[in-house]
C-alpha atoms as a PDB file:
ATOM      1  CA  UNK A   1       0.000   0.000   0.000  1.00  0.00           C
ATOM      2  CA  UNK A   2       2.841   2.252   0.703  1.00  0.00           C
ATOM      3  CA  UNK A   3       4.368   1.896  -2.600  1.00  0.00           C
ATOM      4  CA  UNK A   4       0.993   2.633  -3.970  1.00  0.00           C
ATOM      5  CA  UNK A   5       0.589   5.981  -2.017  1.00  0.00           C
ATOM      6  CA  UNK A   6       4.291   7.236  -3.316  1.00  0.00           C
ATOM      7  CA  UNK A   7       3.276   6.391  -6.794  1.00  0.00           C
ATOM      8  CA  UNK A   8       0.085   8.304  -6.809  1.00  0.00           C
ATOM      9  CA  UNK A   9       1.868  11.499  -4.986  1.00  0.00           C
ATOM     10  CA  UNK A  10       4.579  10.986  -7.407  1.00  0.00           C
ATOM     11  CA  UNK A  11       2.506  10.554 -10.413  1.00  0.00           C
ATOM     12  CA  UNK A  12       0.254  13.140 -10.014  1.00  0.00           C
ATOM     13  CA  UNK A  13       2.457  16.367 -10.016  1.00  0.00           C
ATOM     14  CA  UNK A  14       4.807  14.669 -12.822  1.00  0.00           C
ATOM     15  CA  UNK A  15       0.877  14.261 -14.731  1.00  0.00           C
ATOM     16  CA  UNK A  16       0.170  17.738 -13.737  1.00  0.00           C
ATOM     17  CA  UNK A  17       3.454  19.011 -15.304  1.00  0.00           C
ATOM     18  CA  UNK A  18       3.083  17.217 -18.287  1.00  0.00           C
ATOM     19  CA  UNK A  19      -0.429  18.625 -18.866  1.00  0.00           C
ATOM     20  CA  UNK A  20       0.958  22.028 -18.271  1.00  0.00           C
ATOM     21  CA  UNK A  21       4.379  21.583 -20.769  1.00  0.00           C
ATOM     22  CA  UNK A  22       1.309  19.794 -23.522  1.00  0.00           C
ATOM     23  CA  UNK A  23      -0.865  22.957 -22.860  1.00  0.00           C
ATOM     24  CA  UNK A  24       2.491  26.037 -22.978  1.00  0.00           C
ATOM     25  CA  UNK A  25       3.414  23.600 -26.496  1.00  0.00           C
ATOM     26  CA  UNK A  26       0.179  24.339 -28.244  1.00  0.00           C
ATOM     27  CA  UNK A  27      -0.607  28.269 -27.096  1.00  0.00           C
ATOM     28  CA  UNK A  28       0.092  30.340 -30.093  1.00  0.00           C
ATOM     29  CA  UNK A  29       3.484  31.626 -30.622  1.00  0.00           C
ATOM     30  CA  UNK A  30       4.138  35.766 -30.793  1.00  0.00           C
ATOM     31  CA  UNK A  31       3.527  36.737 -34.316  1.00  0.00           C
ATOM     32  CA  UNK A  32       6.118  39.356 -34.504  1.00  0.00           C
ATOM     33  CA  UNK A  33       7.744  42.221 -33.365  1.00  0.00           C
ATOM     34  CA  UNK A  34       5.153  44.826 -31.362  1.00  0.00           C
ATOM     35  CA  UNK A  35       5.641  47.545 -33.970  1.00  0.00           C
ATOM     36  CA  UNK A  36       3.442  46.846 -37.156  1.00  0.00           C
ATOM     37  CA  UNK A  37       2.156  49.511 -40.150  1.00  0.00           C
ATOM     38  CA  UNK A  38      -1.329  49.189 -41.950  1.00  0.00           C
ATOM     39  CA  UNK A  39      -2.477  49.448 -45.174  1.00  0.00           C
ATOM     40  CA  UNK A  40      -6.016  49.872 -44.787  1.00  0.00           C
ATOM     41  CA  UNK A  41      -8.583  50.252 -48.071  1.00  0.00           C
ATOM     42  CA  UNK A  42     -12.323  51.302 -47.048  1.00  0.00           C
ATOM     43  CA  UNK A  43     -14.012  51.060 -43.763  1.00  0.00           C
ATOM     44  CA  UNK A  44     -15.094  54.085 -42.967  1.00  0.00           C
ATOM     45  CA  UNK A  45     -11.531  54.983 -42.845  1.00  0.00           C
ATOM     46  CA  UNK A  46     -11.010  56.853 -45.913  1.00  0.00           C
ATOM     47  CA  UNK A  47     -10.656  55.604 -50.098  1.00  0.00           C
ATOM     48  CA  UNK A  48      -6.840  54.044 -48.126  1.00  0.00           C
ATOM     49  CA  UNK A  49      -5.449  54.596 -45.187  1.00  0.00           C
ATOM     50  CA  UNK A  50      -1.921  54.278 -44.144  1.00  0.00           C
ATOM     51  CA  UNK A  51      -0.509  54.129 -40.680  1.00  0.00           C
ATOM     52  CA  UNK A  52       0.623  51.575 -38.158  1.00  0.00           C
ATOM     53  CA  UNK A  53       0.474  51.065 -33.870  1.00  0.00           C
ATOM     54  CA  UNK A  54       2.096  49.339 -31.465  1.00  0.00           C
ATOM     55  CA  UNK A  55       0.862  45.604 -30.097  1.00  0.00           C
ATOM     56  CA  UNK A  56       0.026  45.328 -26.232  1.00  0.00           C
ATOM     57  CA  UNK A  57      -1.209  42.518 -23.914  1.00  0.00           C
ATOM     58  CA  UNK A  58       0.657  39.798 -25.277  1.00  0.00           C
ATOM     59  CA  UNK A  59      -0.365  41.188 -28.797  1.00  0.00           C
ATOM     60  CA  UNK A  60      -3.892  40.453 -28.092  1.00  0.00           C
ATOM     61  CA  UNK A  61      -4.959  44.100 -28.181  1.00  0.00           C
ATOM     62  CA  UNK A  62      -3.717  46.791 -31.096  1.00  0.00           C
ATOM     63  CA  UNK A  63      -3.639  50.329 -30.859  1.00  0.00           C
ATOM     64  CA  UNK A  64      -3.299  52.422 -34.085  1.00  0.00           C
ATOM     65  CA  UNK A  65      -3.398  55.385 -35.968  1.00  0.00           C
ATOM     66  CA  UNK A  66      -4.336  56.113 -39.674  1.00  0.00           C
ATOM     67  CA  UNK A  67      -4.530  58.732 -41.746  1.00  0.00           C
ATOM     68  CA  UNK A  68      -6.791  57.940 -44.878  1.00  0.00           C
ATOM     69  CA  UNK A  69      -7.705  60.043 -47.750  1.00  0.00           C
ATOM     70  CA  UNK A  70     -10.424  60.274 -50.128  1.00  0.00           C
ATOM     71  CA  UNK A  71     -10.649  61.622 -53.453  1.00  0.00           C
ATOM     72  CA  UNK A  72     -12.221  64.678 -55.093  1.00  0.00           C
ATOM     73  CA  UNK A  73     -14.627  62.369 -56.805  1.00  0.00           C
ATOM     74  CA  UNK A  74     -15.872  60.091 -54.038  1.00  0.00           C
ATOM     75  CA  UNK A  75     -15.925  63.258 -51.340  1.00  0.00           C
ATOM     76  CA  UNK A  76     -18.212  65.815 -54.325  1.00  0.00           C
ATOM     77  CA  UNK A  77     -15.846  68.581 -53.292  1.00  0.00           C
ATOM     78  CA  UNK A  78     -12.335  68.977 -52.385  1.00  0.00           C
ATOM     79  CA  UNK A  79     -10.212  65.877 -51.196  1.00  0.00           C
ATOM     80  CA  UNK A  80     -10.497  64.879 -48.314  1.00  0.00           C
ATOM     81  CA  UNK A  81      -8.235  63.803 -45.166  1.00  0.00           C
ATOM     82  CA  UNK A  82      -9.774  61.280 -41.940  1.00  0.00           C
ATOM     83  CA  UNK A  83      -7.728  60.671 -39.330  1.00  0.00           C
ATOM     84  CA  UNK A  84      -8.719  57.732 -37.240  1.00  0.00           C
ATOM     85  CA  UNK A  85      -7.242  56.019 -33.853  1.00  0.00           C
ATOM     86  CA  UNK A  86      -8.702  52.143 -33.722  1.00  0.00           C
ATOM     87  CA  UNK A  87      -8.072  49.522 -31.286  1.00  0.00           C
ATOM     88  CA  UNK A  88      -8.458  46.076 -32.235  1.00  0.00           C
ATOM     89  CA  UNK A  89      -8.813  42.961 -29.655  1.00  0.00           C
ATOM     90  CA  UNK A  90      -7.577  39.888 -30.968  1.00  0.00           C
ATOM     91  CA  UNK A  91      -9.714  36.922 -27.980  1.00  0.00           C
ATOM     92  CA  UNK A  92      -8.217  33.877 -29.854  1.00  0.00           C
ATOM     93  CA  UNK A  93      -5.438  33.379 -32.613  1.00  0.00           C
ATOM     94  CA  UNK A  94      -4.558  29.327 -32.813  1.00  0.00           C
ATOM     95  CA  UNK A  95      -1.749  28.556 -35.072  1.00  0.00           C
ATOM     96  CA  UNK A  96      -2.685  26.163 -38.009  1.00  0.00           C
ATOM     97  CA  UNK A  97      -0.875  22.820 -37.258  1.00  0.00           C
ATOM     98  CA  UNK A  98       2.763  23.169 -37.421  1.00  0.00           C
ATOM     99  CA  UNK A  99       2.978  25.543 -39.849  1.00  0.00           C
ATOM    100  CA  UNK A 100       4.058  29.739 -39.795  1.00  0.00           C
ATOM    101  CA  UNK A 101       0.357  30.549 -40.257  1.00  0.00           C
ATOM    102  CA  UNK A 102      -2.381  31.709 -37.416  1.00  0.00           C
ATOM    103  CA  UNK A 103      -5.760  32.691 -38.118  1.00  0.00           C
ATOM    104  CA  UNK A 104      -8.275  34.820 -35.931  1.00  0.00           C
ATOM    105  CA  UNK A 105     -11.750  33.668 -36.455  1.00  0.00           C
ATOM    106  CA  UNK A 106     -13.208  37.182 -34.807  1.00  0.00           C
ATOM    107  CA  UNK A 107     -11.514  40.393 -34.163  1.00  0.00           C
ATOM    108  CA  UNK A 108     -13.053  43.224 -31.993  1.00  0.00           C
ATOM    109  CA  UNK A 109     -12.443  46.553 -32.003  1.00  0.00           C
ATOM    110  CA  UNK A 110     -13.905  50.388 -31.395  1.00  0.00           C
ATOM    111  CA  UNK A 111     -12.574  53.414 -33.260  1.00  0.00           C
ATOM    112  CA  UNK A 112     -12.972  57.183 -33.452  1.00  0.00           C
ATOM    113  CA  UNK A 113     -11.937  59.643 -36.418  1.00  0.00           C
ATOM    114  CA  UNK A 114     -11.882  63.029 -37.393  1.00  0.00           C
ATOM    115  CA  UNK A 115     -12.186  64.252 -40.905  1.00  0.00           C
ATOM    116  CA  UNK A 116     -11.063  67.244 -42.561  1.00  0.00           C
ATOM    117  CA  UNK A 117     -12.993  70.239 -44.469  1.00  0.00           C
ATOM    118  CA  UNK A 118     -14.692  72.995 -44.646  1.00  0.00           C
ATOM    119  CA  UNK A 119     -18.172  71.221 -44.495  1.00  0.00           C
ATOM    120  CA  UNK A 120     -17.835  69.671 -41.969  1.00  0.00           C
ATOM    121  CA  UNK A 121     -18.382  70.935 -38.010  1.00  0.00           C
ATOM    122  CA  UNK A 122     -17.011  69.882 -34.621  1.00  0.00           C
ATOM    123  CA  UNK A 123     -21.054  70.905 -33.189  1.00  0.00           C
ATOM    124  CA  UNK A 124     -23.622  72.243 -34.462  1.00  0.00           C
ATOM    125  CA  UNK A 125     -22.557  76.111 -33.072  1.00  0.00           C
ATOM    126  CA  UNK A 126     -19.329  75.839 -35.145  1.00  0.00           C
ATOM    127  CA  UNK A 127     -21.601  75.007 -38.442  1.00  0.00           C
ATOM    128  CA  UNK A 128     -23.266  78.232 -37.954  1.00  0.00           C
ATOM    129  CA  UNK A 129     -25.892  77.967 -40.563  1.00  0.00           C
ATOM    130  CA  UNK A 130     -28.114  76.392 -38.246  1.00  0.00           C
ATOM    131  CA  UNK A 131     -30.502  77.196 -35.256  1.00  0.00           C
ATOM    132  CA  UNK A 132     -29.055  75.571 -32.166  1.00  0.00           C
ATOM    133  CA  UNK A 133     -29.860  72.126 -31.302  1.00  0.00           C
ATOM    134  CA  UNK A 134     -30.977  71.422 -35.185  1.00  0.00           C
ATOM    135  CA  UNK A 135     -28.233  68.728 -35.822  1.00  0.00           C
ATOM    136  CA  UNK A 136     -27.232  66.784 -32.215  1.00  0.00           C
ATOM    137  CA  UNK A 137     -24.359  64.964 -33.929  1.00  0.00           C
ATOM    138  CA  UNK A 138     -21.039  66.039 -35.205  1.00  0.00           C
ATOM    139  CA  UNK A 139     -20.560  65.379 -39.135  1.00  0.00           C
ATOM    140  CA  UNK A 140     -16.770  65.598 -38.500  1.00  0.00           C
ATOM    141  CA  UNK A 141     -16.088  62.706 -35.885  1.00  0.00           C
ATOM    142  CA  UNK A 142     -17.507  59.533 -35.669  1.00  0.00           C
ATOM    143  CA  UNK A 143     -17.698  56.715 -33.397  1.00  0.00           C
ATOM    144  CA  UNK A 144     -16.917  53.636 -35.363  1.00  0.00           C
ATOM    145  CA  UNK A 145     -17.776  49.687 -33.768  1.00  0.00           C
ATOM    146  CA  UNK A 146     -16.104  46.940 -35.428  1.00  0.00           C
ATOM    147  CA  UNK A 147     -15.903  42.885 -36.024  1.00  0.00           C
ATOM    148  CA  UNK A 148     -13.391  40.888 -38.043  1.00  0.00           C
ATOM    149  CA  UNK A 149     -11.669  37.901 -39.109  1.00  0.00           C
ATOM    150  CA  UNK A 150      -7.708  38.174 -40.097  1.00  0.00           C
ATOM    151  CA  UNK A 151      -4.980  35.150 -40.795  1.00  0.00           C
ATOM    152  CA  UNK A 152      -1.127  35.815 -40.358  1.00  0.00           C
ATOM    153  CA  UNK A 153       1.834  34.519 -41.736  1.00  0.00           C
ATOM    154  CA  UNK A 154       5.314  34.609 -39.046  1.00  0.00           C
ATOM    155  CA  UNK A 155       7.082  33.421 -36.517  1.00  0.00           C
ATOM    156  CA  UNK A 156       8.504  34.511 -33.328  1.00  0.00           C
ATOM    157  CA  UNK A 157      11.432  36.468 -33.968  1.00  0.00           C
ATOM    158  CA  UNK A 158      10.545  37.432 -37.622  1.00  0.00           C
ATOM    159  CA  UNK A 159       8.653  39.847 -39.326  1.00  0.00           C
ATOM    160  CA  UNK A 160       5.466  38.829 -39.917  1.00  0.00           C
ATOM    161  CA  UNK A 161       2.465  39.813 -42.874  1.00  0.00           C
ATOM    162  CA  UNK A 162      -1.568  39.844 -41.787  1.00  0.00           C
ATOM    163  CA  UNK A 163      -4.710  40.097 -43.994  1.00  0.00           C
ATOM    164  CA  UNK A 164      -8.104  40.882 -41.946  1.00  0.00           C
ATOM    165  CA  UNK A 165     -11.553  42.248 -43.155  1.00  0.00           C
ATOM    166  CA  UNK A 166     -13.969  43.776 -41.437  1.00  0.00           C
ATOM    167  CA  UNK A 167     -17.595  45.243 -40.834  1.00  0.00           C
ATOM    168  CA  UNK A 168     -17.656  48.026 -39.191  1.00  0.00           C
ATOM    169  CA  UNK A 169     -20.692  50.410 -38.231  1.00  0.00           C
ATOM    170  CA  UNK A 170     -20.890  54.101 -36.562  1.00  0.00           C
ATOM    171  CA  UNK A 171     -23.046  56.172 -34.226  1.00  0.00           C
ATOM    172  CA  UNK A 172     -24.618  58.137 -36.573  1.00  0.00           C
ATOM    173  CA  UNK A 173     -25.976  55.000 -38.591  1.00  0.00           C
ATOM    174  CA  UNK A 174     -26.776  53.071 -35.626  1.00  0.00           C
ATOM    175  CA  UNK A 175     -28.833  56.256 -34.630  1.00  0.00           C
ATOM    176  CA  UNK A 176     -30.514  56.374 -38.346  1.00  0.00           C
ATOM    177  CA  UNK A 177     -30.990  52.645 -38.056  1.00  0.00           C
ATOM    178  CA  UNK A 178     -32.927  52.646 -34.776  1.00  0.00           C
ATOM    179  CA  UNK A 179     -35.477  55.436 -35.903  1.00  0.00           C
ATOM    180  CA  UNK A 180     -35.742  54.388 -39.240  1.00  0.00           C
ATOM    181  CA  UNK A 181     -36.189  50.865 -39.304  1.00  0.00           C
ATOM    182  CA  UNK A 182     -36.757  50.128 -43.096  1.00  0.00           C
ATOM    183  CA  UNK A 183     -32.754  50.658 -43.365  1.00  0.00           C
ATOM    184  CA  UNK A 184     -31.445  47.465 -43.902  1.00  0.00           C
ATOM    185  CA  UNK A 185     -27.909  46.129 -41.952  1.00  0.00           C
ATOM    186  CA  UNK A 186     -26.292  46.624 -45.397  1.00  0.00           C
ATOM    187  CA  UNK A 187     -27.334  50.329 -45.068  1.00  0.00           C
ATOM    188  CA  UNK A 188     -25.757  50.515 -42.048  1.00  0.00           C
ATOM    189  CA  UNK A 189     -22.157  48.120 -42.118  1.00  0.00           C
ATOM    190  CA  UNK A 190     -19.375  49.204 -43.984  1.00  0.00           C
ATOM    191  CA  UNK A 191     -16.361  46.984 -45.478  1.00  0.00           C
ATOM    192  CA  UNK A 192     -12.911  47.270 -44.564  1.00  0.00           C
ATOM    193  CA  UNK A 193     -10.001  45.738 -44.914  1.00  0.00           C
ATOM    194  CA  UNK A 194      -6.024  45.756 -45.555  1.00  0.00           C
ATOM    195  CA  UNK A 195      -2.866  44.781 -44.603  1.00  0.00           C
ATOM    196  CA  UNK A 196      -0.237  44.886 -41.079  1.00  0.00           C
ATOM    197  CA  UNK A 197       3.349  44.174 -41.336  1.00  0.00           C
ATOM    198  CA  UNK A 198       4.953  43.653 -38.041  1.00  0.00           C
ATOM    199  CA  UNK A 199       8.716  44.203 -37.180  1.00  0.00           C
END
């Protein structure tokens, strides 16, 4: 009975440590260096965007900044400059197998941006066309929501490339959509997308 008792006492923190070492083997590896840059085509963002951020939290969570532009003939006037700070949560990237590549079923994220010209106000005082209180929403900043998917190609220690895509929606049509309910989510979501390069 006594050798019994050692072997179980034994045995269970040498099980124990191998379940730990099995678990640490198959956690997803960093990607890359915390510095990245975007490339970043639609979204709410601008015609592209370019920019880049810094990755915290175990590079779970990225913090960015972009500055996009749009084109006389999209914006109807005078180009036009947006200049957006985003912060994406990444809950879950498993690497595929044994090879370089990771993929992140769902991003998160929230964003805010500013953009440039003449038409458009801070409030609805600096317009000053309008009777006070007739617009309760600022046409130059928006508050932007956001969901994603993205795949990665890297390895600890190396520079690595991602692709992502996302939907992404802001106050001002979530507003519109809840009083108006014959807009559609397709009214509403906007499609975004690009590329990071970390270093």
């Amino acid at each position: 009975m006594g050798w019994i008792g050692n072997g179980v006492h034994t045995g269970l923190p040498l099980a124990l440590c191998l379940l730990v070492n099995q678990t640490c083997a198959q956690a997803p590896e960093p990607a890359a260096g915390p510095f990245y840059l975007t490339l970043h085509v639609a979204g709410g963002t601008g015609l592209v965007a370019l920019g880049g951020g810094y990755r915290l939290a175990r590079q779970r969570l990225e913090p960015e900044l972009l500055v996009g532009y749009v084109p006389r003939r999209l914006s109807g006037s005078k180009p036009l400059a947006i200049f957006t700070l985003k912060t994406t949560y990444l809950p879950w990237s498993p690497r595929l197998g044994q090879s370089r590549w990771q993929a992140t079923p769902v991003t998160l994220g929230a964003m805010i941006n500013y953009t440039t010209g003449q038409q458009f106000f801070l409030t609805n005082n600096s317009a000053g066309n309008y009777r006070p209180g007739y617009y309760w929403w600022s046409s130059a900043v928006r508050l932007g929501l956001l969901a994603g998917t993205r795949v990665n190609y890297g390895g600890p220690h190396q520079q690595s490339t991602t692709a992502y895509a996302e939907l992404s929606t802001n106050d001002l049509h979530l507003v519109s959509r809840l009083t108006n309910r014959s807009l559609r989510l397709v009214d509403i979501l906007t499609l975004g997308g690009g590329l990071k390069r970390g270093f």
